[in-house]
C-alpha atoms as a PDB file:
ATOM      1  CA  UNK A   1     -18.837  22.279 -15.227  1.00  0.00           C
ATOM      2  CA  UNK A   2     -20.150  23.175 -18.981  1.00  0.00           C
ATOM      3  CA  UNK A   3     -17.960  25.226 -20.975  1.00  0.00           C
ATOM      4  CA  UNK A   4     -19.151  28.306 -22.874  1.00  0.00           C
ATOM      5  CA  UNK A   5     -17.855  30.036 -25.807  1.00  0.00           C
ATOM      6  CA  UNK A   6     -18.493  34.040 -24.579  1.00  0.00           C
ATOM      7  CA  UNK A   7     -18.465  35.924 -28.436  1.00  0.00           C
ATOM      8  CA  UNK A   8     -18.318  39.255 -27.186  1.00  0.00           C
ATOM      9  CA  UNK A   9     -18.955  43.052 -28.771  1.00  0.00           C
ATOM     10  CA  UNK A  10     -16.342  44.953 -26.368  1.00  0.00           C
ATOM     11  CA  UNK A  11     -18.015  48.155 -27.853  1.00  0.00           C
ATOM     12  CA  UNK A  12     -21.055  47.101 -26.155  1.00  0.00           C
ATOM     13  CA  UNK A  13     -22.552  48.003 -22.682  1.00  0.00           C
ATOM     14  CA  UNK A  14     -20.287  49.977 -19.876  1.00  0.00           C
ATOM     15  CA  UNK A  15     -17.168  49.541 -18.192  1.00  0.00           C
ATOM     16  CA  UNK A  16     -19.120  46.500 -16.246  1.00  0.00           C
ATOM     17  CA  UNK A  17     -19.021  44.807 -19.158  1.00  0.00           C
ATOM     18  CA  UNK A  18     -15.634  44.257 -20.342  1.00  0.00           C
ATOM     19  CA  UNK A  19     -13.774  41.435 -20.811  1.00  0.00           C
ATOM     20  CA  UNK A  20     -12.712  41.300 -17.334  1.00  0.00           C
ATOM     21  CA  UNK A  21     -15.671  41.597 -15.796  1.00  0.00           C
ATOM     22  CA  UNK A  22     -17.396  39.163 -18.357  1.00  0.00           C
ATOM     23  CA  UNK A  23     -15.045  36.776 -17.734  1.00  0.00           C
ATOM     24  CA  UNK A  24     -14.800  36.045 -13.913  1.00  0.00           C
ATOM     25  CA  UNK A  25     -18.919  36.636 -13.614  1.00  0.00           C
ATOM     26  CA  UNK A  26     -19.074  33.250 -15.809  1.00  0.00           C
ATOM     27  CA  UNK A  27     -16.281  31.674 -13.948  1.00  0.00           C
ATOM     28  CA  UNK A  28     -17.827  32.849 -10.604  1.00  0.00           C
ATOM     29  CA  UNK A  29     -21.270  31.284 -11.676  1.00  0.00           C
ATOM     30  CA  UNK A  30     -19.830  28.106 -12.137  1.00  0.00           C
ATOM     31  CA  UNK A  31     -18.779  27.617 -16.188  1.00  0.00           C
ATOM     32  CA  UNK A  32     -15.815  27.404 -17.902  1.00  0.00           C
ATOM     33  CA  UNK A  33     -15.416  30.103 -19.846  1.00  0.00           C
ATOM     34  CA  UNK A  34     -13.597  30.527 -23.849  1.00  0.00           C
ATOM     35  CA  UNK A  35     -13.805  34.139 -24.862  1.00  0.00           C
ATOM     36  CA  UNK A  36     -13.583  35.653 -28.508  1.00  0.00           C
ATOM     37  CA  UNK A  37     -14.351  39.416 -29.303  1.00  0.00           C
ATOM     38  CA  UNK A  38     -16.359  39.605 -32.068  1.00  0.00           C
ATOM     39  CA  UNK A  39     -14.150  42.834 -33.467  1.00  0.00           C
ATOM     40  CA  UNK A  40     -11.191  40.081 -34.466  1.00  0.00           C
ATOM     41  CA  UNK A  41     -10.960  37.452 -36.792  1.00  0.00           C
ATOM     42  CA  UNK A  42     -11.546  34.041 -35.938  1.00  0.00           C
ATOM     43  CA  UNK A  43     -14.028  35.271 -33.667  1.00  0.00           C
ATOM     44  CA  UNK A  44     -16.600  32.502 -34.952  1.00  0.00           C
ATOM     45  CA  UNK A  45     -13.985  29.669 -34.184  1.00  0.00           C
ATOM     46  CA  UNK A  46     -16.428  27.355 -32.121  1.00  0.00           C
ATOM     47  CA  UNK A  47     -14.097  24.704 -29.566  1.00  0.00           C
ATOM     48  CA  UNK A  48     -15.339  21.254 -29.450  1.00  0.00           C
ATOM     49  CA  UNK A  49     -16.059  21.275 -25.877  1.00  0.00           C
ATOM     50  CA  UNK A  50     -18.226  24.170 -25.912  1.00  0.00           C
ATOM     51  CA  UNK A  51     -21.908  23.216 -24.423  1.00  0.00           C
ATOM     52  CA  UNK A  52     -23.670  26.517 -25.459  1.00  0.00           C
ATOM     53  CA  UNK A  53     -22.771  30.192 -26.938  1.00  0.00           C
ATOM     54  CA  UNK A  54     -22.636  33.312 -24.623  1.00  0.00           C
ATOM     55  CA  UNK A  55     -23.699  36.227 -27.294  1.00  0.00           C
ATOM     56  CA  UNK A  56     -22.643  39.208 -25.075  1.00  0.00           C
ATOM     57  CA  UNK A  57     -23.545  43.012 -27.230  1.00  0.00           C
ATOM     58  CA  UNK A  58     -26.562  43.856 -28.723  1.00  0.00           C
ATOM     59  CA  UNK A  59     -29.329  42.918 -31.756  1.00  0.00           C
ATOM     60  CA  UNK A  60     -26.444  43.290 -33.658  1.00  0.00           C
ATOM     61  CA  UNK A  61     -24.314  40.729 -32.270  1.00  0.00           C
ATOM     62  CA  UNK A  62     -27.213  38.559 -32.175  1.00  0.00           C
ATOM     63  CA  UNK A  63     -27.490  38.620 -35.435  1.00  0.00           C
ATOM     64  CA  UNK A  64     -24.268  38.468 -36.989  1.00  0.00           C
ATOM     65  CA  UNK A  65     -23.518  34.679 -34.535  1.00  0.00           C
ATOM     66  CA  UNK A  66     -26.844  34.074 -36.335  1.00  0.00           C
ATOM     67  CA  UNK A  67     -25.292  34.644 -39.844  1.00  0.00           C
ATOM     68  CA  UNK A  68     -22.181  32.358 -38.867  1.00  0.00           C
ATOM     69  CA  UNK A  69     -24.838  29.668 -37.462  1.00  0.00           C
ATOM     70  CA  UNK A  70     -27.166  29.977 -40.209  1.00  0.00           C
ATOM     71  CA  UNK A  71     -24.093  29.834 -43.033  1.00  0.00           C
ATOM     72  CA  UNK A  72     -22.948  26.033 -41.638  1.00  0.00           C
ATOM     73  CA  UNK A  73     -23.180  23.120 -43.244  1.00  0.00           C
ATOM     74  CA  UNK A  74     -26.186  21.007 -41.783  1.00  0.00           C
ATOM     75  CA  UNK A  75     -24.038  18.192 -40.544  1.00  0.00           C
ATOM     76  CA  UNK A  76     -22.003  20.522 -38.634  1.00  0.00           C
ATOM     77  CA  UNK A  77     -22.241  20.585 -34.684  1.00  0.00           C
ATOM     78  CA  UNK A  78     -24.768  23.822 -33.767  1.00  0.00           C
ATOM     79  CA  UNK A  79     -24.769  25.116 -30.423  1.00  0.00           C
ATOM     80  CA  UNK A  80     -27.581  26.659 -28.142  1.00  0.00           C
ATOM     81  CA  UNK A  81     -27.207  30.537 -27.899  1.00  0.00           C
ATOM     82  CA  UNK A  82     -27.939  32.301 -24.178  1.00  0.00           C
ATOM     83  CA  UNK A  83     -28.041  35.877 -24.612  1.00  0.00           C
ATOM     84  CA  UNK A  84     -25.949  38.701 -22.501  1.00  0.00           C
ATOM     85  CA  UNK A  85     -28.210  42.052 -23.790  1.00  0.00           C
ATOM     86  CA  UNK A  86     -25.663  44.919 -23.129  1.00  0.00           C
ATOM     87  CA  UNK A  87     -26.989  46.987 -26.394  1.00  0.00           C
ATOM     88  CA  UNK A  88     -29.002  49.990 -27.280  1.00  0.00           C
ATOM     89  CA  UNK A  89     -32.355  48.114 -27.808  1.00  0.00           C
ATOM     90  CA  UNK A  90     -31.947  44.140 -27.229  1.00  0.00           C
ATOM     91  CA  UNK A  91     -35.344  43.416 -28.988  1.00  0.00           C
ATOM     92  CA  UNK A  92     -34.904  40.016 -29.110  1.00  0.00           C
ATOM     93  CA  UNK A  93     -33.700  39.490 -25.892  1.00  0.00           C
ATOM     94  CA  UNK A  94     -36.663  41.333 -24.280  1.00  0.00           C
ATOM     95  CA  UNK A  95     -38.874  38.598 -26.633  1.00  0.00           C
ATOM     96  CA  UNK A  96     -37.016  36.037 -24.702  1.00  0.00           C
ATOM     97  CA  UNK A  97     -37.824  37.883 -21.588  1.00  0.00           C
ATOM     98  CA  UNK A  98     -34.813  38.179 -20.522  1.00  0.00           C
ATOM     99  CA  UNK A  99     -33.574  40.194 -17.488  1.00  0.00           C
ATOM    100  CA  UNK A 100     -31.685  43.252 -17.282  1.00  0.00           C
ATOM    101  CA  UNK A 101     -29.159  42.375 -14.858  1.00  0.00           C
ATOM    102  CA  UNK A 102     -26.497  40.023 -16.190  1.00  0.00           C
ATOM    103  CA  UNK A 103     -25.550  38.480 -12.827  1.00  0.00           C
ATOM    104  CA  UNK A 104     -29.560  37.049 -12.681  1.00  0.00           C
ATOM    105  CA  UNK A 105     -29.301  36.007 -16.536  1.00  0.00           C
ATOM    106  CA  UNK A 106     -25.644  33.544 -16.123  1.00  0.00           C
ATOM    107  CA  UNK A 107     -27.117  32.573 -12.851  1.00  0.00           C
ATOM    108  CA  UNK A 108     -30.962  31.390 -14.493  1.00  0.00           C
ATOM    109  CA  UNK A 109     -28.425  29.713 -17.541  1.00  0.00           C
ATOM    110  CA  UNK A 110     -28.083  26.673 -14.898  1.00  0.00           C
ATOM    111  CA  UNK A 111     -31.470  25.995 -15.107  1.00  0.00           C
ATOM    112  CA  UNK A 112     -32.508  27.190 -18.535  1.00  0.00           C
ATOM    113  CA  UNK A 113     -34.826  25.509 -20.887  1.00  0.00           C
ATOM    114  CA  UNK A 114     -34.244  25.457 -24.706  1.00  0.00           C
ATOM    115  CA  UNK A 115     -37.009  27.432 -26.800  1.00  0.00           C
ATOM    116  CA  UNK A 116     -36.907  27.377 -30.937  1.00  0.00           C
ATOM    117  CA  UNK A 117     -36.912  30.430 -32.422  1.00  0.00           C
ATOM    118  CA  UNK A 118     -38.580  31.127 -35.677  1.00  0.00           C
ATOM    119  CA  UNK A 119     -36.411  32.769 -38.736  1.00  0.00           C
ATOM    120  CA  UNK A 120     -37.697  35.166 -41.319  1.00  0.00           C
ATOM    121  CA  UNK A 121     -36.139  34.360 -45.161  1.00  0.00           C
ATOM    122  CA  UNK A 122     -36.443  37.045 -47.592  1.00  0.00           C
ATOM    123  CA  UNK A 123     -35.599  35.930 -51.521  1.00  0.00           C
ATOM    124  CA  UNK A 124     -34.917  39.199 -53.854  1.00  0.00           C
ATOM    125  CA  UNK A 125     -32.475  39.748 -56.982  1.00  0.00           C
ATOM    126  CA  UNK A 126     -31.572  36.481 -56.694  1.00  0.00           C
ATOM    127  CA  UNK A 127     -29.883  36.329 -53.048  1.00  0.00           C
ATOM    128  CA  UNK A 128     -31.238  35.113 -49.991  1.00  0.00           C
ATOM    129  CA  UNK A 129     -31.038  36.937 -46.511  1.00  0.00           C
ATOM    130  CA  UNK A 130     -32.721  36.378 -43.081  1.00  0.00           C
ATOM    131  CA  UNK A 131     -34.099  38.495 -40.201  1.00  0.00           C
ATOM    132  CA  UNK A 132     -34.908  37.853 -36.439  1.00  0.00           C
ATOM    133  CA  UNK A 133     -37.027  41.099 -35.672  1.00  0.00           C
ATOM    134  CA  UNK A 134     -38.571  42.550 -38.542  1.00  0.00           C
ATOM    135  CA  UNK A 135     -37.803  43.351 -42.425  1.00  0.00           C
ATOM    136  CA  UNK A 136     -39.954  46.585 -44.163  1.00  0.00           C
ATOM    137  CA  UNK A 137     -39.993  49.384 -46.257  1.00  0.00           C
ATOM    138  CA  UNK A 138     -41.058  52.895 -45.524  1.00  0.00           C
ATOM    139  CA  UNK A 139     -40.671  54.954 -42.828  1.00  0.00           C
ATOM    140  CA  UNK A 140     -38.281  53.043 -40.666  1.00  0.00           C
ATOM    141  CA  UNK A 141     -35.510  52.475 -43.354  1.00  0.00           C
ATOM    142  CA  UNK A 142     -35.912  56.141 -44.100  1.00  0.00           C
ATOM    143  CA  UNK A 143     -35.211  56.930 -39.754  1.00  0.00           C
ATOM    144  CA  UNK A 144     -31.725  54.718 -40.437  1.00  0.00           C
ATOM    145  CA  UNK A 145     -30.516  56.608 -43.570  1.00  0.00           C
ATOM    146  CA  UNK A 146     -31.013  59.965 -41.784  1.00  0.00           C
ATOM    147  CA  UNK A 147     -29.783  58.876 -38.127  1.00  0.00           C
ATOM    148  CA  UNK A 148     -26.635  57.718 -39.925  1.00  0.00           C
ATOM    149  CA  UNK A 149     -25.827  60.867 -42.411  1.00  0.00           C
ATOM    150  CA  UNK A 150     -26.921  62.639 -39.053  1.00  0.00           C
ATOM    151  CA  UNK A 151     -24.275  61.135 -36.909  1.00  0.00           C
ATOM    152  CA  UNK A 152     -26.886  60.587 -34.276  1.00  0.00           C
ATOM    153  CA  UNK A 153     -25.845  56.594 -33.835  1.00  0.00           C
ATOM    154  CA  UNK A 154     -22.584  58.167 -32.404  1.00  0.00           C
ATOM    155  CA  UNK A 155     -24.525  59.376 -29.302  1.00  0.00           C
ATOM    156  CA  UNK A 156     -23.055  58.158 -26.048  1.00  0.00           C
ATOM    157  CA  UNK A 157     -25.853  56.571 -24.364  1.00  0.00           C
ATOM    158  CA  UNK A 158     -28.414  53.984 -25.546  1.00  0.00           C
ATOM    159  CA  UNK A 159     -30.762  56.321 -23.960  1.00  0.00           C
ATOM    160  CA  UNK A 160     -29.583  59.262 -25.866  1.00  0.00           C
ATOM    161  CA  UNK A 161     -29.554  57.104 -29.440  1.00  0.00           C
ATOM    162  CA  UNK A 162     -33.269  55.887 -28.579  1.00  0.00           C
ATOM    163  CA  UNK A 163     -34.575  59.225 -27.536  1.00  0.00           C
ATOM    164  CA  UNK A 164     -32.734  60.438 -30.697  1.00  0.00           C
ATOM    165  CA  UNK A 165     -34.544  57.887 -33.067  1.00  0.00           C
ATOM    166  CA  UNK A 166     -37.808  58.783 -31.679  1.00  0.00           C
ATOM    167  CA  UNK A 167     -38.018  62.459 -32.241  1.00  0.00           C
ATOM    168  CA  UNK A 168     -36.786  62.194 -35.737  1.00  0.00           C
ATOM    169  CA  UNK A 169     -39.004  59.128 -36.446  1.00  0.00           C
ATOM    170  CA  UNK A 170     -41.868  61.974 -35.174  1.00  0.00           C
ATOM    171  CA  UNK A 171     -40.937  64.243 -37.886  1.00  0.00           C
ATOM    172  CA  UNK A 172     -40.808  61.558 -40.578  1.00  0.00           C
ATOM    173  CA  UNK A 173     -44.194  60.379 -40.233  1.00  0.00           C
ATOM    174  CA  UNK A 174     -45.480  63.771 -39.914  1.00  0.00           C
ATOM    175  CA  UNK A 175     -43.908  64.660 -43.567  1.00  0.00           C
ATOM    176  CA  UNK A 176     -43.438  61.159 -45.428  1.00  0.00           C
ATOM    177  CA  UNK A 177     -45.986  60.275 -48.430  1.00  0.00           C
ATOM    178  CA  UNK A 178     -47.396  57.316 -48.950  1.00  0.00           C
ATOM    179  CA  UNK A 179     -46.195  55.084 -51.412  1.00  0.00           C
ATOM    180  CA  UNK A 180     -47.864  52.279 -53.906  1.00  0.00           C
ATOM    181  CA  UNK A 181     -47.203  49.335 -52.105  1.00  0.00           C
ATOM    182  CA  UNK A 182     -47.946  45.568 -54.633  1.00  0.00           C
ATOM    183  CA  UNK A 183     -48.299  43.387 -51.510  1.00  0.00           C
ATOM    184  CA  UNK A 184     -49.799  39.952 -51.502  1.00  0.00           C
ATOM    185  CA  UNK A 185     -50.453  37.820 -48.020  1.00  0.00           C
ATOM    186  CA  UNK A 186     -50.360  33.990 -48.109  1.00  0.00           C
ATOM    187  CA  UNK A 187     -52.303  34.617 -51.680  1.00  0.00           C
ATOM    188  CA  UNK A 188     -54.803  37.698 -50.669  1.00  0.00           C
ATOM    189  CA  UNK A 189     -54.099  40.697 -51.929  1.00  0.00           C
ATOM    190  CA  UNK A 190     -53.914  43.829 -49.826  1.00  0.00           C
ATOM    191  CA  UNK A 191     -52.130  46.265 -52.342  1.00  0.00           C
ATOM    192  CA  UNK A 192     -52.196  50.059 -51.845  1.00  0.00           C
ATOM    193  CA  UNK A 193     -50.921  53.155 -50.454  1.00  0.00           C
ATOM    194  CA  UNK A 194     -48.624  53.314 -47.090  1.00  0.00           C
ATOM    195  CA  UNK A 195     -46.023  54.837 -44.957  1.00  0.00           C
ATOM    196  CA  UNK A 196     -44.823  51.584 -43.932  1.00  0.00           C
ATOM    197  CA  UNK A 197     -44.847  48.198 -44.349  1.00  0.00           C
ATOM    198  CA  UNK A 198     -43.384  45.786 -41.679  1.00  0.00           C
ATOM    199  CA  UNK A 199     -42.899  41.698 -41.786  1.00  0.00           C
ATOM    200  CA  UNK A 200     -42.472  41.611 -38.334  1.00  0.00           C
ATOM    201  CA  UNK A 201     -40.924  38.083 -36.474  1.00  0.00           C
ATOM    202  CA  UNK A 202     -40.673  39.773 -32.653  1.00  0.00           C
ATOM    203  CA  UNK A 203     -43.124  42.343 -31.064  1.00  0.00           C
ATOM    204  CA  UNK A 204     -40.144  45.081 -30.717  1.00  0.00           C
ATOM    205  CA  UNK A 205     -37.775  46.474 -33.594  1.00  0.00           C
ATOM    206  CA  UNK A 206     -35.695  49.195 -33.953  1.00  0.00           C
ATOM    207  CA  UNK A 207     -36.110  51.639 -31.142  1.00  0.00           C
ATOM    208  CA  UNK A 208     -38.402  49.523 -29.081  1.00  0.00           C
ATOM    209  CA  UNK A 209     -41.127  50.287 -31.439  1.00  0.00           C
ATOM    210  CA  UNK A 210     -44.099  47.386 -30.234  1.00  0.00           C
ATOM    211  CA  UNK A 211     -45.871  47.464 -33.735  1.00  0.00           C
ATOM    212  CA  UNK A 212     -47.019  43.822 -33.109  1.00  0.00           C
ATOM    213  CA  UNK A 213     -48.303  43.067 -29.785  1.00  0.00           C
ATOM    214  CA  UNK A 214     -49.709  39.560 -30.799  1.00  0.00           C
ATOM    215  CA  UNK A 215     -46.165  39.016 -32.381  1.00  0.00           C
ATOM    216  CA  UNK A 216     -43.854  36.268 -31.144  1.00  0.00           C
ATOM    217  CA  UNK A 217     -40.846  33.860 -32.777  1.00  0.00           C
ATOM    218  CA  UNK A 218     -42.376  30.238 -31.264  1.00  0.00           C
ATOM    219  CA  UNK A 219     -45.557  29.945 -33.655  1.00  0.00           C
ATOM    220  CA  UNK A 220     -44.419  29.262 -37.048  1.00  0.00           C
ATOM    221  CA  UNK A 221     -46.147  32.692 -38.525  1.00  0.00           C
ATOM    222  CA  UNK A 222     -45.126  36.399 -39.499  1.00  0.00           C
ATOM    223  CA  UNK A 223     -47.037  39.052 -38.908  1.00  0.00           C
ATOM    224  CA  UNK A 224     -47.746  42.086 -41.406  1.00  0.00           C
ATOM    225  CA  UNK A 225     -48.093  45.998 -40.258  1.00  0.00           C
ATOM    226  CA  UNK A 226     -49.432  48.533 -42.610  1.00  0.00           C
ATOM    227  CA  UNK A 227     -49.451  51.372 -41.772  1.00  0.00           C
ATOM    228  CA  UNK A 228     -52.177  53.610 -44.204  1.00  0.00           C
ATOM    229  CA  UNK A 229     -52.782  57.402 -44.609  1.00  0.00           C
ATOM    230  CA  UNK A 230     -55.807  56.775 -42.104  1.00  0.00           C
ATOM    231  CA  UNK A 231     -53.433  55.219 -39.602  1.00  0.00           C
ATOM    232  CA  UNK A 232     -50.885  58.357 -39.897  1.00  0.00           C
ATOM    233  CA  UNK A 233     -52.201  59.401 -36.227  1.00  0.00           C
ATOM    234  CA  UNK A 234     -52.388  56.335 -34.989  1.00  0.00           C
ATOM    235  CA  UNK A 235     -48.367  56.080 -35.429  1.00  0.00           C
ATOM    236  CA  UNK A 236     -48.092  59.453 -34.406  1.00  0.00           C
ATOM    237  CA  UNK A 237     -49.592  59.330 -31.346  1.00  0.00           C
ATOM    238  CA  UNK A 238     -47.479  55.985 -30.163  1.00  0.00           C
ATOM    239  CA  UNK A 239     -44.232  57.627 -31.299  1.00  0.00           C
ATOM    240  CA  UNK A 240     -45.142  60.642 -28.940  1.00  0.00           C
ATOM    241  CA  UNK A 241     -46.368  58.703 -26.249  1.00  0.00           C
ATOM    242  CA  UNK A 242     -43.123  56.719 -26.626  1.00  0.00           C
ATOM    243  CA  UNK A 243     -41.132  60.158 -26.069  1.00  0.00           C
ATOM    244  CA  UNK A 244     -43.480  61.149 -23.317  1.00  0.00           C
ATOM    245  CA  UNK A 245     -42.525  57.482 -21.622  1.00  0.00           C
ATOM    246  CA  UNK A 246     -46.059  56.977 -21.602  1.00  0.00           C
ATOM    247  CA  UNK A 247     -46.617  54.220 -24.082  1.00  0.00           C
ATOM    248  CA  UNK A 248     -49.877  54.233 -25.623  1.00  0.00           C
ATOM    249  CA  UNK A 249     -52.016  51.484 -27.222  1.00  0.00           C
ATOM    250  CA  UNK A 250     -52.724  51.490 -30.954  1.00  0.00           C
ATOM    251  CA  UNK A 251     -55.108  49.604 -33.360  1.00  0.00           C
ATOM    252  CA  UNK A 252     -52.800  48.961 -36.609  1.00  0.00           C
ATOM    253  CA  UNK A 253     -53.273  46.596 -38.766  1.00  0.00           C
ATOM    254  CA  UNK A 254     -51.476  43.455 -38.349  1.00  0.00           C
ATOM    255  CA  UNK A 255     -51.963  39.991 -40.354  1.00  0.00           C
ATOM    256  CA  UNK A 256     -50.514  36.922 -39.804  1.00  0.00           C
ATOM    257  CA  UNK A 257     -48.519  35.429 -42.415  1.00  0.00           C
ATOM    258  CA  UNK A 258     -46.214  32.019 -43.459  1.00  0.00           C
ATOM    259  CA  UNK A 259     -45.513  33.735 -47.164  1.00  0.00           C
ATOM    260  CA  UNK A 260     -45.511  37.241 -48.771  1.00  0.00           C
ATOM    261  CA  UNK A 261     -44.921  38.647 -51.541  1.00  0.00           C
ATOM    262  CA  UNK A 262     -44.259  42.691 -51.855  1.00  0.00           C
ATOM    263  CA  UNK A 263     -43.077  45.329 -53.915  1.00  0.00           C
ATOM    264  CA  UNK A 264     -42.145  48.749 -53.331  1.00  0.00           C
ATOM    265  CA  UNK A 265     -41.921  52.147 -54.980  1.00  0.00           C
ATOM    266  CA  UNK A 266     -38.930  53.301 -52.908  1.00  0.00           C
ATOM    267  CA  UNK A 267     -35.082  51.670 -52.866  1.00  0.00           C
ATOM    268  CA  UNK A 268     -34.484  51.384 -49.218  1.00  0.00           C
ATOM    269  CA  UNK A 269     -35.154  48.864 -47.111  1.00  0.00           C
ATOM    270  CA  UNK A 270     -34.639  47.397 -43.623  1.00  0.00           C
ATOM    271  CA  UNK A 271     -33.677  43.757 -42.411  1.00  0.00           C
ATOM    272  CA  UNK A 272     -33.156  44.068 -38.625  1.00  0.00           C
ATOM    273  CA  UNK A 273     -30.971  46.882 -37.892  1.00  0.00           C
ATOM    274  CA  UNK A 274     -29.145  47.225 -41.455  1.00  0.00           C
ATOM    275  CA  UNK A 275     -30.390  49.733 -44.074  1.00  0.00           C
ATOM    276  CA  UNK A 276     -29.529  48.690 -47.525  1.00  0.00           C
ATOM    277  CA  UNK A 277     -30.919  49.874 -51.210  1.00  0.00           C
ATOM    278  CA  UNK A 278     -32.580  47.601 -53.508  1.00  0.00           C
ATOM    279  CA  UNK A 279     -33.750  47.931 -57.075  1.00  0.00           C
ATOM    280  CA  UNK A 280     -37.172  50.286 -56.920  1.00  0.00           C
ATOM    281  CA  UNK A 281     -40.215  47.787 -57.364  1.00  0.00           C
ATOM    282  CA  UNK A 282     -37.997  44.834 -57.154  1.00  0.00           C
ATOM    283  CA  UNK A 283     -40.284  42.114 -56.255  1.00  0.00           C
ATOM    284  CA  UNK A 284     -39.085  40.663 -52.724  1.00  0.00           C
ATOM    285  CA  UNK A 285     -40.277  37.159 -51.768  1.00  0.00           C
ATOM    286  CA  UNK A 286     -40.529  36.242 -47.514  1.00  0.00           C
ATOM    287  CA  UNK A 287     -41.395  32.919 -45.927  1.00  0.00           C
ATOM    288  CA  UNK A 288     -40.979  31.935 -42.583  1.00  0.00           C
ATOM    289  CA  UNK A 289     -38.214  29.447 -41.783  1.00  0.00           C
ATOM    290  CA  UNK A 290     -39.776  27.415 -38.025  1.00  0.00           C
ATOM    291  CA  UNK A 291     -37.618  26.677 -34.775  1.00  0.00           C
ATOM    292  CA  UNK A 292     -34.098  26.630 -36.652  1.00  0.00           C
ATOM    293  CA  UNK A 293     -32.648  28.447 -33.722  1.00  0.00           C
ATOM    294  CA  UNK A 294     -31.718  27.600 -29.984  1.00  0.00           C
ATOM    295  CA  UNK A 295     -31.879  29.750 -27.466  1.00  0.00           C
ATOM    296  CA  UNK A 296     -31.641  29.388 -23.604  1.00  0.00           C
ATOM    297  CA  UNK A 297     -34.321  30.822 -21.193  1.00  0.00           C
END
C-alpha cells in the first residue's frame, strides 16, 4: 500500500470534502493516508515514507506546496504531487485534465503516469518569484484589486465568485486605457499600447479565462497575450460569451516565448492568483524554468 501525505485547504470545496470524508475515500481506495491542513503550522512537514503528495483545495493550494517544493534544497527528497481540485477555478488541474469527481481522480492515482510540468520565473527589484498559470499586467490585476476592496471573493459559491469576476471584468475592459507597454520577446521587440499583457504557462487563469488555446506546461515555452485597442472587442465579446455560458472563439495575439523582458506604466501586477504592486516601469525579467515539477495523471 503507498502512503500519501493529504495537505489539505479545509476552507476548500463542501461538506464532502472535509477531513473526514478526505480521509476514509483514500483509505477506502487503497493508500495509507498522513493528513496536514494547510491552515496550521508544520503543515509542509513531509514523512519519510510518503510515496506522493495529495494537494486537496484549489490554485491556491497548488501553489503555495509549490513554493515549499520549489524553496528545498536540491539534494532534498521531492515528491510527485496528484491533485484533489475542490476550488473556485482549478486551472491547473483542468490542464492536467483532471476529473471533477474525486472518487474517479484517487481511484485513476493507482494507475497514474508522471508528467513534468513547466515553471514560469519572473526576476524584478532584485527578487525572484514563480508562476504555474500566468503572470501580467493590465486588466486582470486591476479585476483582483477591485473584487477584493469589493468583498466579492467572500461570495459563497465558486459559481457566484466566477460569475462575479466576469461581469466586473466586462466593465473594466469596456472603461480601462491602454497603457505604454516596453516589451521585448526572445529579443524582438513588440512594444506599444495595451489593456493587457499576459505570460501565460496554462491555457486557463483566473476565472477560467482560455486566453491561450495553444498553451500548455509540457513544451518548454511561454506564451505571450496582448491584448491592443483593436482587440478591445475581441475580449469583450469572450468575456460576454463567457457570462452567456456560451464560450466564444477569439483571434488574440499569442507568441511563444522561452525569455521576456517587459515594462509597465502601471504598479499592479498579477502572478497566479496574488495581486501585488511593483515599482511603475520597473523592468521585470521572465524565463521559463522546464519539467521541474511532478505531477500524477
Amino acid at each position: 500500500m503507498k502512503t500519501v501525505k493529504l495537505l489539505h485547504n479545509p476552507t476548500a470545496g463542501d461538506l464532502e470534502h472535509s477531513k473526514k470524508k478526505l480521509i476514509s475515500l483514500l483509505e477506502s481506495n487503497g493508500f495509507i493516508c498522513n493528513y496536514a491542513s494547510t491552515k496550521k503550522k508544520g503543515w509542509n512537514l513531509i514523512e519519510p515514507e510518503v510515496d506522493f503528495i495529495v494537494s486537496a483545495g484549489g490554485d491556491g493550494t497548488v501553489r503555495k506546496l509549490t513554493k515549499e517544493l520549489l524553496d528545498r534544497k536540491i539534494l532534498e527528497q521531492s515528491w510527485p504531487v496528484a491533485l484533489l481540485p475542490l476550488g473556485t477555478a482549478n486551472n491547473i488541474a483542468k490542464t492536467l485534465g483532471l476529473s471533477k469527481e474525486t472518487e474517479a481522480v484517487v481511484q485513476a492515482w493507482h494507475k497514474a503516469k508522471i508528467k513534468h510540468y513547466d515553471v514560469g520565473l519572473i526576476y524584478f527589484n532584485g527578487s525572484t518569484a514563480f508562476f504555474l498559470e500566468s503572470f501580467g499586467f493590465g486588466v486582470f490585476p486591476k479585476l483582483m484589486n477591485e473584487m477584493k476592496k469589493q468583498g466579492k471573493n467572500n461570495l459563497e459559491t465558486p459559481e457566484e465568485r466566477i460569475q462575479a469576476a466576469l461581469e466586473l471584468l466586462q466593465e473594466i475592459i469596456e472603461a480601462y486605457d491602454v497603457r505604454y507597454c516596453e516589451i521585448e520577446i526572445d529579443g524582438v521587440d513588440y512594444s506599444g499600447k495595451y489593456l493587457m499583457a499576459e505570460v501565460m504557462n496554462t491555457q486557463s487563469f483566473g476565472p477560467n479565462l482560455v486566453l491561450s488555446p495553444e498553451s500548455t506546461p509540457f513544451d518548454g515555452a511561454l506564451n505571450v497575450v496582448l491584448v491592443s485597442e483593436k482587440d478591445r472587442g475581441k475580449l469583450i465579446n469572450y468575456v460576454s460569451g463567457k457570462l452567456d455560458s456560451k464560450e466564444k472563439n477569439h483571434s488574440l495575439t499569442s507568441i511563444k516565448a522561452k525569455n521576456v523582458r517587459i515594462r509597465w506604466s502601471d504598479n499592479l501586477i498579477h502572478i497566479d492568483d496574488e495581486m501585488t504592486k511593483i515599482p511603475k516601469t520597473l523592468e521585470v525579467k521572465i524565463e521559463i524554468k522546464e519539467g521541474i515539477l511532478e505531477f500524477m495523471i
